[in-house]
Protein backbone atom coordinates (compact mmCIF):
# COMPACT_ATOMS: atom_id res chain seq x y z
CA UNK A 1 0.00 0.00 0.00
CA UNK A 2 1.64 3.25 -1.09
CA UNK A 3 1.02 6.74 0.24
CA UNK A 4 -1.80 7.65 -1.95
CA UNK A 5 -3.77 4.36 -1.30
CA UNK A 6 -2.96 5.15 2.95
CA UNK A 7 -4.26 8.49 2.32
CA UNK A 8 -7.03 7.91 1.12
CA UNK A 9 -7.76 4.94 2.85
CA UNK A 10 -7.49 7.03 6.31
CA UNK A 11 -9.61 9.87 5.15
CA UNK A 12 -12.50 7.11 3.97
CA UNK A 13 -11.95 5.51 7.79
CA UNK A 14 -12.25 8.81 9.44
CA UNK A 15 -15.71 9.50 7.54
CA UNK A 16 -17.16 6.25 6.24
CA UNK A 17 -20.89 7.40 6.99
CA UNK A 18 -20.80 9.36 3.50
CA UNK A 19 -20.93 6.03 1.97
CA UNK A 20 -22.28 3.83 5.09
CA UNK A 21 -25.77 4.84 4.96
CA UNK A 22 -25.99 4.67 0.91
CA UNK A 23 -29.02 2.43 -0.04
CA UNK A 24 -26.86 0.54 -2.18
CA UNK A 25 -24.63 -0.37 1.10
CA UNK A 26 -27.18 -1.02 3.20
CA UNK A 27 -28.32 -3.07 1.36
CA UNK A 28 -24.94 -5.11 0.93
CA UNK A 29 -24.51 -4.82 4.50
CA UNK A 30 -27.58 -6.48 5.52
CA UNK A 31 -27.65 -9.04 2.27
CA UNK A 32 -23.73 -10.20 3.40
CA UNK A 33 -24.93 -10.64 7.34
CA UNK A 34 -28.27 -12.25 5.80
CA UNK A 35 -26.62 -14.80 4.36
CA UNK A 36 -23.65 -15.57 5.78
CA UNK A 37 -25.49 -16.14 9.37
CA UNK A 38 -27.86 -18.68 7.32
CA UNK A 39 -24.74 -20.12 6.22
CA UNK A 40 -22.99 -20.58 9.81
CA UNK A 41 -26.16 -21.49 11.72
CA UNK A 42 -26.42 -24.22 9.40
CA UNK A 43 -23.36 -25.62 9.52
CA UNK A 44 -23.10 -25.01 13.57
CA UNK A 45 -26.56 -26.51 13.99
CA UNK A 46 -25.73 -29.93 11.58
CA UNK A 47 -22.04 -29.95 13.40
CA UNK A 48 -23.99 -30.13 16.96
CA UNK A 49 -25.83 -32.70 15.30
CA UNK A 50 -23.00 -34.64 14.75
CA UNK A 51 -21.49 -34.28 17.46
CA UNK A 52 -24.65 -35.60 19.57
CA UNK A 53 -24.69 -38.41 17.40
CA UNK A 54 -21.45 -39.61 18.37
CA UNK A 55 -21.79 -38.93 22.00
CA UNK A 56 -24.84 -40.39 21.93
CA UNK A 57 -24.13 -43.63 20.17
CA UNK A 58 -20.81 -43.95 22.01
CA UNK A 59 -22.79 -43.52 25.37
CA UNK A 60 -25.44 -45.58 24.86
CA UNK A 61 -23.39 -48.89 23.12
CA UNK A 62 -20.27 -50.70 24.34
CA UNK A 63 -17.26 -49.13 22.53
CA UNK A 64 -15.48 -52.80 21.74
CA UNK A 65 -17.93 -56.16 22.25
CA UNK A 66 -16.23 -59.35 22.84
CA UNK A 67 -18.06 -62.36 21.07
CA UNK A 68 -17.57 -65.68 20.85
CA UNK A 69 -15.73 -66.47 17.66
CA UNK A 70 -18.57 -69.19 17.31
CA UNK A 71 -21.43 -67.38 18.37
CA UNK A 72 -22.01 -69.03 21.27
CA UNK A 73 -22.72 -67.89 24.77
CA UNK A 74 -19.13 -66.84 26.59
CA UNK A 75 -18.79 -69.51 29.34
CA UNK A 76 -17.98 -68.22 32.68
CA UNK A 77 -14.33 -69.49 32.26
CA UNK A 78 -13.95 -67.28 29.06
CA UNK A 79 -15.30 -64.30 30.99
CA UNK A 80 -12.75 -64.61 33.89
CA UNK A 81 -9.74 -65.37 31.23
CA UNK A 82 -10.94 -61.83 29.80
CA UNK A 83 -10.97 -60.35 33.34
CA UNK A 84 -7.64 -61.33 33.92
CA UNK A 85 -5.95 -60.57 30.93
CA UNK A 86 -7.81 -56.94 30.20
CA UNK A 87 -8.81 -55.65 33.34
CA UNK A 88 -5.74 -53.91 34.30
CA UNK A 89 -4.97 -51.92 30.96
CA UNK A 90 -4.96 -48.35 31.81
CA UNK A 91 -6.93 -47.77 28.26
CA UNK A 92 -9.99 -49.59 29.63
CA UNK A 93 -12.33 -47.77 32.16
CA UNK A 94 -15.07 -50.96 32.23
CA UNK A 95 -15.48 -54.11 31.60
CA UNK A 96 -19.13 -55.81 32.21
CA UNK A 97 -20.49 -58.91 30.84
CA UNK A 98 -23.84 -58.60 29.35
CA UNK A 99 -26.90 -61.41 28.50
CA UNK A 100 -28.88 -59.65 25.59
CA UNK A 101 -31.45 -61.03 23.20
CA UNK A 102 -34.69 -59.98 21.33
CA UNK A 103 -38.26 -60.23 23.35
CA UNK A 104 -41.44 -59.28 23.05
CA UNK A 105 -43.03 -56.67 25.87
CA UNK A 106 -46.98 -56.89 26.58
CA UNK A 107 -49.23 -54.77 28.30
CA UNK A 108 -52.57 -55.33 27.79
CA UNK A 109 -53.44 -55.59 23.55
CA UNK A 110 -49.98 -53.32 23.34
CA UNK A 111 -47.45 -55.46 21.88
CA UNK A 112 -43.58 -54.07 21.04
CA UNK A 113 -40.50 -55.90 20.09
CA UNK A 114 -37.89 -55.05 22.73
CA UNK A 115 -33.96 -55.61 23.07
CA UNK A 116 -33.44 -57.25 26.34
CA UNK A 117 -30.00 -56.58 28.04
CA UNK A 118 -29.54 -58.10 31.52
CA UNK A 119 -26.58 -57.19 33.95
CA UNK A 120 -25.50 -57.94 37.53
CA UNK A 121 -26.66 -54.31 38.41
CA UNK A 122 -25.12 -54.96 42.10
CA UNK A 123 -21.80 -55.23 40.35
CA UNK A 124 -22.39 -51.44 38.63
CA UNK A 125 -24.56 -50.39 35.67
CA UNK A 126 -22.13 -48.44 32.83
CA UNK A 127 -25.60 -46.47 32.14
CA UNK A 128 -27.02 -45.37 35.47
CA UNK A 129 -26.49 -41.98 34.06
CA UNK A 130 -29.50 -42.35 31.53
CA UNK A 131 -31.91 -42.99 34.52
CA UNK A 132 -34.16 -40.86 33.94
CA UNK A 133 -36.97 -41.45 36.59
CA UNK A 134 -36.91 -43.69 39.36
CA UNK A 135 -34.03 -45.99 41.67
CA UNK A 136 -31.53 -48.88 40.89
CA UNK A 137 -30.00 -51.46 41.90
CA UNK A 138 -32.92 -53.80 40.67
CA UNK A 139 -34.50 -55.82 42.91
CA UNK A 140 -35.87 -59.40 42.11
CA UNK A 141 -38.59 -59.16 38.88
CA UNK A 142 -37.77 -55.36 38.56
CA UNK A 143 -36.48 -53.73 35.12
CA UNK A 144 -35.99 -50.24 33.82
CA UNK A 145 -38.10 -49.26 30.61
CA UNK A 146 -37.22 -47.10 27.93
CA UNK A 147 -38.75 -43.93 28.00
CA UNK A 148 -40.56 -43.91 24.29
CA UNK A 149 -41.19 -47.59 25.02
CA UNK A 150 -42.51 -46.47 28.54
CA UNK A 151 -45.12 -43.76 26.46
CA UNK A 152 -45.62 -46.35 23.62
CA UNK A 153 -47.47 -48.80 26.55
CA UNK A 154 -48.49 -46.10 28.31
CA UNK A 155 -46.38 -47.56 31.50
CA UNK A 156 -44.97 -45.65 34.10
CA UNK A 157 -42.97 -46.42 37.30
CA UNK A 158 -44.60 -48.89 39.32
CA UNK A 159 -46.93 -50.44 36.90
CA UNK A 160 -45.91 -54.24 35.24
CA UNK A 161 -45.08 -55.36 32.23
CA UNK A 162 -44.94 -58.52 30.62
CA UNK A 163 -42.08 -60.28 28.96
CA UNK A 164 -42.37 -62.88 26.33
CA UNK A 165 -39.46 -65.04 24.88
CA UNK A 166 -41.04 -67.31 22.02
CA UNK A 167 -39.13 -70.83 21.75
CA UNK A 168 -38.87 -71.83 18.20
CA UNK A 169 -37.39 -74.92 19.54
CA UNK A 170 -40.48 -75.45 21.81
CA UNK A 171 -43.27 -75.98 19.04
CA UNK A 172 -46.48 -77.92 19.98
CA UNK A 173 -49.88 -78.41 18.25
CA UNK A 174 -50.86 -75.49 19.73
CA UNK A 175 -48.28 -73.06 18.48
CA UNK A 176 -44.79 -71.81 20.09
CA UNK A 177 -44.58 -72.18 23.61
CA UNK A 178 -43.46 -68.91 25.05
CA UNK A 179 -41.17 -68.42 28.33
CA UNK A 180 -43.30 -65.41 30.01
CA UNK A 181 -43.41 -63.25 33.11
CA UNK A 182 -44.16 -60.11 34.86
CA UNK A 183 -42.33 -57.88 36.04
CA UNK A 184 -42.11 -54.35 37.89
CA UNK A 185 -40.88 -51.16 36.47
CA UNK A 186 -38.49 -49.73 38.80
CA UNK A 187 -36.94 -47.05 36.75
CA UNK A 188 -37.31 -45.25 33.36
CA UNK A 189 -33.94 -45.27 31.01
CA UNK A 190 -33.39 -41.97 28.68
CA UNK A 191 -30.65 -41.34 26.80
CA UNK A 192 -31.62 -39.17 24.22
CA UNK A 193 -30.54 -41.86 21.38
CA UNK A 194 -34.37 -42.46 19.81
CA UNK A 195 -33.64 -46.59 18.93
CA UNK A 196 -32.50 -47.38 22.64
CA UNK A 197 -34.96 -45.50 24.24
CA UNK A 198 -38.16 -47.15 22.39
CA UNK A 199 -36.64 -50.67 22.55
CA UNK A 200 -34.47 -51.31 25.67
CA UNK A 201 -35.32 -53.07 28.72
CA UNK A 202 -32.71 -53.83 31.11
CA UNK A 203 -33.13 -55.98 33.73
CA UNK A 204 -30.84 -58.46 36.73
CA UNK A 205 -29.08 -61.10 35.30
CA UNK A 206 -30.74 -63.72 37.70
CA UNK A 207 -34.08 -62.81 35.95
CA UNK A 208 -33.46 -62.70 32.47
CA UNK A 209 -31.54 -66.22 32.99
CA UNK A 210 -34.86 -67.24 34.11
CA UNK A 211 -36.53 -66.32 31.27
CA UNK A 212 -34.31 -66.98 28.61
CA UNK A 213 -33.74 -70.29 30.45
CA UNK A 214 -30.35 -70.20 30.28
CA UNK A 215 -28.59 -70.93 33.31
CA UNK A 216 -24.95 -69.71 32.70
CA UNK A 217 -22.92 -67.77 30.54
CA UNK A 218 -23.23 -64.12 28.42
CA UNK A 219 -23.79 -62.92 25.29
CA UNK A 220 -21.24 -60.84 25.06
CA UNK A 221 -18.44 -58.84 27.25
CA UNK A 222 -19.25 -55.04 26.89
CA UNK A 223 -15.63 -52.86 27.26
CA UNK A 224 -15.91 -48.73 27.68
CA UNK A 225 -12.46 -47.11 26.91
CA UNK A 226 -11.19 -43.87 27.88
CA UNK A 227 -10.97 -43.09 24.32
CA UNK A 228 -13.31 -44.24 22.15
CA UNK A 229 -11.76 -43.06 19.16
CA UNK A 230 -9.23 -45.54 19.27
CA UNK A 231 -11.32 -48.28 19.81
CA UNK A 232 -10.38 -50.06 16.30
CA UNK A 233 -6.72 -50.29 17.17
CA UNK A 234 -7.18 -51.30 20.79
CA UNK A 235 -9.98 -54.30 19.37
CA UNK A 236 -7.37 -55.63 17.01
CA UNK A 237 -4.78 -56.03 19.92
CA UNK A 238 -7.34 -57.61 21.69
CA UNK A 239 -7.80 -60.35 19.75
CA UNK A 240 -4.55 -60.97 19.75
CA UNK A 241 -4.66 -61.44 23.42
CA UNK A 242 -7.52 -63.40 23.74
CA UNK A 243 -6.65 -65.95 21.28
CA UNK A 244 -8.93 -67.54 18.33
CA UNK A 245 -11.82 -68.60 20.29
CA UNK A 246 -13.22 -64.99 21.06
CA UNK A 247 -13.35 -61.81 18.73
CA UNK A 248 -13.44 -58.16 19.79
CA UNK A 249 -15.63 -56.11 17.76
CA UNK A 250 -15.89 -52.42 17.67
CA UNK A 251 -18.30 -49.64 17.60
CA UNK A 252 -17.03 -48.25 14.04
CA UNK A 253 -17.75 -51.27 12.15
CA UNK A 254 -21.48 -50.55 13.20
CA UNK A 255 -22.31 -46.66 13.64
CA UNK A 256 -18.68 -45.20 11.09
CA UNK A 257 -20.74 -45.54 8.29
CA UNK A 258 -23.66 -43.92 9.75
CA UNK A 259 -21.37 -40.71 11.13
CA UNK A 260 -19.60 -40.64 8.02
CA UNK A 261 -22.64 -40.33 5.90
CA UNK A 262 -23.91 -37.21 8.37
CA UNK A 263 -20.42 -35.76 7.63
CA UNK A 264 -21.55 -35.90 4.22
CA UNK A 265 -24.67 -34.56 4.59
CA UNK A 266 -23.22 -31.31 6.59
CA UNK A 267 -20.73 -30.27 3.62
CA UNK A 268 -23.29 -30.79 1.44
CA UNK A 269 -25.72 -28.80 3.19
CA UNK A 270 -22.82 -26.22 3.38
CA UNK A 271 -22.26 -25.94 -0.22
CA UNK A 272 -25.97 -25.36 -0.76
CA UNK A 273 -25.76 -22.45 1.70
CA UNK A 274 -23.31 -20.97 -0.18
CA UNK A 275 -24.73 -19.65 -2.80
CA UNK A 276 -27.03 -18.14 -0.18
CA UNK A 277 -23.76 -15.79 0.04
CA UNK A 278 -23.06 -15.40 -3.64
CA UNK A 279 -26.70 -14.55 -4.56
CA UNK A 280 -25.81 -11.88 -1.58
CA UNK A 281 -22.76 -11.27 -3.95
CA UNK A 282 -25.42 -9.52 -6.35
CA UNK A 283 -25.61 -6.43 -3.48
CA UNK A 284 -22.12 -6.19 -3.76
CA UNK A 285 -21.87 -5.83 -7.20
CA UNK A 286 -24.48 -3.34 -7.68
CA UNK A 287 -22.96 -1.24 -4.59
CA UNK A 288 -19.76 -1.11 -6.32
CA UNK A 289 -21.08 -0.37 -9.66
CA UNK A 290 -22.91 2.32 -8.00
CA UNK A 291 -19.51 3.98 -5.89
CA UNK A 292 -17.40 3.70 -8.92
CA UNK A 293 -20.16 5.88 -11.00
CA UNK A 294 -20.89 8.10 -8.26
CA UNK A 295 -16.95 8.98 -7.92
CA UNK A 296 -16.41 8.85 -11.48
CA UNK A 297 -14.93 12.79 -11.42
CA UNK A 298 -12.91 11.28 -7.99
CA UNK A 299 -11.44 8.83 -11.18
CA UNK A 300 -10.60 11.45 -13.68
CA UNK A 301 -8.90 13.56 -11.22
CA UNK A 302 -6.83 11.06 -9.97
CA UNK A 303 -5.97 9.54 -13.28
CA UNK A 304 -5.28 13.03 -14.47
CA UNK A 305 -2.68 13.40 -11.61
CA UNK A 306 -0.80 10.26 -12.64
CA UNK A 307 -2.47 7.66 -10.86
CA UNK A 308 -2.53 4.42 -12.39
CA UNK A 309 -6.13 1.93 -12.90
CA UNK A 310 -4.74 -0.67 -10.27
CA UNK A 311 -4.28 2.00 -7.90
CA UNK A 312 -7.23 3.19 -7.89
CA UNK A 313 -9.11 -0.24 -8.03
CA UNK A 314 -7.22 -0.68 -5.24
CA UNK A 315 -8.42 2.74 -3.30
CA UNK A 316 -12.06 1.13 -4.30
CA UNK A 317 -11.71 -2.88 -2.75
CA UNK A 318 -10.23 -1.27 0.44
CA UNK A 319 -13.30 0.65 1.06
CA UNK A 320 -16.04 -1.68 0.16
CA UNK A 321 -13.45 -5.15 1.48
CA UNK A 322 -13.61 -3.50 5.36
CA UNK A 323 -17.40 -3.00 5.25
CA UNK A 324 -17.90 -6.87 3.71
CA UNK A 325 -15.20 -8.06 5.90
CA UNK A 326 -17.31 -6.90 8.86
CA UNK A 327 -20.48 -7.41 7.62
CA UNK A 328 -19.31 -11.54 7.33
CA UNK A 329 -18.51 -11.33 11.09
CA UNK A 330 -21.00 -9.56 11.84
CA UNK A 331 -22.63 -12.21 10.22
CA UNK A 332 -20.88 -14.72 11.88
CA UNK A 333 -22.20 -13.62 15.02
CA UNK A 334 -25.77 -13.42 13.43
CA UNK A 335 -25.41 -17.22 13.04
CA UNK A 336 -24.40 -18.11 16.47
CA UNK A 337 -27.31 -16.46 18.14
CA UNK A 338 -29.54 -18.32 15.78
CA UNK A 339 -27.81 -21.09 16.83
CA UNK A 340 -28.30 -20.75 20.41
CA UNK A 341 -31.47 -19.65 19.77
CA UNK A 342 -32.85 -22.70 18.24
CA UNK A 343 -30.95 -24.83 20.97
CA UNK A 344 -33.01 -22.97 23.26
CA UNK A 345 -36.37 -23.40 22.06
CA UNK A 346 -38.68 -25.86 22.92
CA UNK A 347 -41.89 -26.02 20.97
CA UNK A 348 -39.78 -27.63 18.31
CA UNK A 349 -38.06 -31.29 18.71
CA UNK A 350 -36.93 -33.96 16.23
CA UNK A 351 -38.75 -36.45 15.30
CA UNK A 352 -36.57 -39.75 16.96
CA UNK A 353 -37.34 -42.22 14.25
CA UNK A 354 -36.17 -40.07 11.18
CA UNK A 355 -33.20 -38.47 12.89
CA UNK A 356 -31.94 -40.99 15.73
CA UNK A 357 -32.20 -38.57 18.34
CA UNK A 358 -34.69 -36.09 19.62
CA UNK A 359 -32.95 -33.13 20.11
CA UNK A 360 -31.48 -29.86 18.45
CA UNK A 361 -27.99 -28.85 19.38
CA UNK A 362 -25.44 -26.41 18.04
CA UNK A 363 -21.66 -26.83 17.99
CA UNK A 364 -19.40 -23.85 17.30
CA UNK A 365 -16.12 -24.91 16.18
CA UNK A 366 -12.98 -22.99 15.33
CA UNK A 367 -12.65 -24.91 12.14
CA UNK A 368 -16.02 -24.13 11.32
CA UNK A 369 -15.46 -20.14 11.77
CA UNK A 370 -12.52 -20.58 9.43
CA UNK A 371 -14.35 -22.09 6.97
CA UNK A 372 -17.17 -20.16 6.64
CA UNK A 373 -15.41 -16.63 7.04
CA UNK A 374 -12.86 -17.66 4.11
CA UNK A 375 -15.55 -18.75 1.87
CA UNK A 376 -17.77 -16.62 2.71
CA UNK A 377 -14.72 -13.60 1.95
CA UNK A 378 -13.60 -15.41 -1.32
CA UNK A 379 -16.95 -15.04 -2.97
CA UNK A 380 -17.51 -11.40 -1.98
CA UNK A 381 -14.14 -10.56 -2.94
CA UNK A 382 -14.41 -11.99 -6.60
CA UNK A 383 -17.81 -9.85 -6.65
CA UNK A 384 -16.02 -6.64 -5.50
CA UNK A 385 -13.24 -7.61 -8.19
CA UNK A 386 -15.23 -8.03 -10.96
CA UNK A 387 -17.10 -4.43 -11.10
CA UNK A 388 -13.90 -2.67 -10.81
CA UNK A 389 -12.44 -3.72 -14.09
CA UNK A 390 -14.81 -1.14 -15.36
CA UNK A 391 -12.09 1.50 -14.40
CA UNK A 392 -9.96 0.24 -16.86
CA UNK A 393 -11.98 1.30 -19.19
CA UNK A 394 -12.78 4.75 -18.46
CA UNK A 395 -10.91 7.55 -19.94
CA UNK A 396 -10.54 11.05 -18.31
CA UNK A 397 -11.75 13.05 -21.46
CA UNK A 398 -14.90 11.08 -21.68
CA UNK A 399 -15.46 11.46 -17.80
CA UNK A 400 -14.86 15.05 -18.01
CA UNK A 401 -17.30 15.56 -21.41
CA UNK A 402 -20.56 14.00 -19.61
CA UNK A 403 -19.67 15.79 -16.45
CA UNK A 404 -20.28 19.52 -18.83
């Protein structure tokens, strides 16, 4: 920037409402901040969907599942040979065998298809956060109900429900025989993750033995890491360890597709957003296509005294760049209140069984900011570029002629 361009750069900073309150600029001003905090709510509102996602899947399923290789039930030997070798690795921060299988829940003509998943609650619960409503440990013939599934049977704490577990290998002339019972709700699970809470029931492992008929062994060996993020390379070491007979299994071979494919979706929706800002673009153009023939004598003067066309294109982006530069963070700013205001509201929710979960979020990320303030300042800068090749073109005698 050479002494000219300061100059006049200074004077325009000193007195900027000359131009400020212009139709043409307010206009620009309000069209940049428009769009732009479309643009940033969007993307902060689909990033703290994301980000809920994962918590929310990572919360509410075991990060690594050990299986028999065979897909049999994990004998009580194989549980304490995993006990012994795993339990002391600082990367672990549980370890809790698990009985789980499909059931059917009755109340009344209400009929749902439930996930059962049975623990020894007096040895800990790695989801007593999600309780919702109501007290653990479990006592005998007690269970906690999801909290859709809860509203589905119109249950609440107290009432009973009925488990059935139909024996294909139990057929009779009659039909299946079914292993049934009742049992007590004790306490209402809610996690916030739509599948879970409109299918679990957890319950003692005494009891769903009982009803499964099965009197020993698990279906599986739930582990929670510290880091769940590194739960592929820990699982791979861990079969290693435990040897051919069990396999460790986790959570990204089930729910990476699934965040992957919302990743996706956000840049996508992003893109589309985008062209909220270069439609806003239009303003700009018109604003500078207005300033350069509304200082067209301002041209011829300073062409006249030896300045050259960049230099004064120049003179022009550095006016109209620091009003769009602070019109996208102003912007910016727009978009996080949105953002928080839409986290904040509560006569709209998500509807579970499209989106997974039930709730709005927002998520405002550095990376994010970055992102949207350099696109967002790319596109308006090619629109502020492209009007001022029209000083090129202008010649001080023919400025001077239509001025007479």
């Amino acid at each position: 920037m050479d002494r000219l361009e300061r100059f006049y750069l200074k004077r325009y900073l000193k007195k900027p409402k000359r131009n400020l309150f212009r139709f043409s600029f307010v206009f620009m001003i309000l069209g940049i901040m428009l769009s732009v905090g479309i643009l940033s709510a969007g993307l902060n509102l689909f990033q703290g969907y994301e980000t809920n996602l994962k918590r929310l899947l990572l919360d509410s399923f075991a990060h690594i599942g050990i299986q028999s290789s065979y897909r049999n039930l994990i004998t009580e030997q194989q549980r304490e040979m995993v006990f012994d070798r795993l339990s002391q690795r600082k990367e672990i921060a549980s370890i809790t065998p698990c009985l789980e299988s499909a059931l059917m829940a009755q109340k009344g003509d209400k009929i749902r298809a439930i996930n059962l998943r049975a623990y020894d609650i007096s040895a800990g619960f790695p989801y007593a956060r999600y309780i919702s409503a109501g007290e653990i440990p479990l006592q005998e013939k007690e269970v906690i109900l999801g909290h859709y599934l809860a509203e589905e049977l119109g249950l609440s704490i107290g009432d009973e429900i009925t488990l059935n577990y139909p024996r294909l290998d139990r057929i009779t002339p009659l039909g299946i025989h079914a292993s049934q019972d009742k049992y007590r709700i004790a306490a209402l699970y809610r996690s916030g993750f739509y599948e879970s809470d409109r299918s679990l029931v957890i319950s003692n492992l005494s009891d769903a033995r009982a009803l499964l008929m099965i009197p020993s062994g698990y279906s599986k060996i739930e582990i929670r890491l510290q880091d769940a993020d590194k739960a592929a390379a820990w699982s791979k070491e861990y079969i290693n360890i435990l040897g051919p007979e069990l396999i460790s299994i986790p959570w990204n071979l089930y729910a990476e597709s699934l965040l992957h494919l919302v990743a996706i979706e956000k840049w996508l929706i992003f893109i589309v957003f985008s062209f909220l800002v270069l439609i806003a673009g239009i303003n700009v153009i018109s604003a500078v296509t207005t300033m350069i023939i509304d200082r067209n004598t301002e041209i011829a003067v300073l062409k006249s005294l030896g300045a050259t066309a960049g230099v004064i294109k120049r003179l022009f982006a550095y006016r109209i760049g620091i009003i769009a530069l602070l019109s996208v963070i102003l912007g910016q700013a727009l978009g996080a209140i949105v953002s928080w205001a839409v986290e904040k509201q509560s006569f709209y929710r998500l509807k579970g069984e499209v989106y997974f979960i039930d709730t709005l979020t927002a998520d405002i990320t550095f990376f994010n900011l970055v992102v949207v303030f350099l696109v967002a300042s790319i596109l308006i800068f090619l629109c502020i570029v492209l009007p001022l090749k029209r000083i090129e073109r202008m010649q001080v005698i023919d400025i001077l002629r239509h001025k007479q």
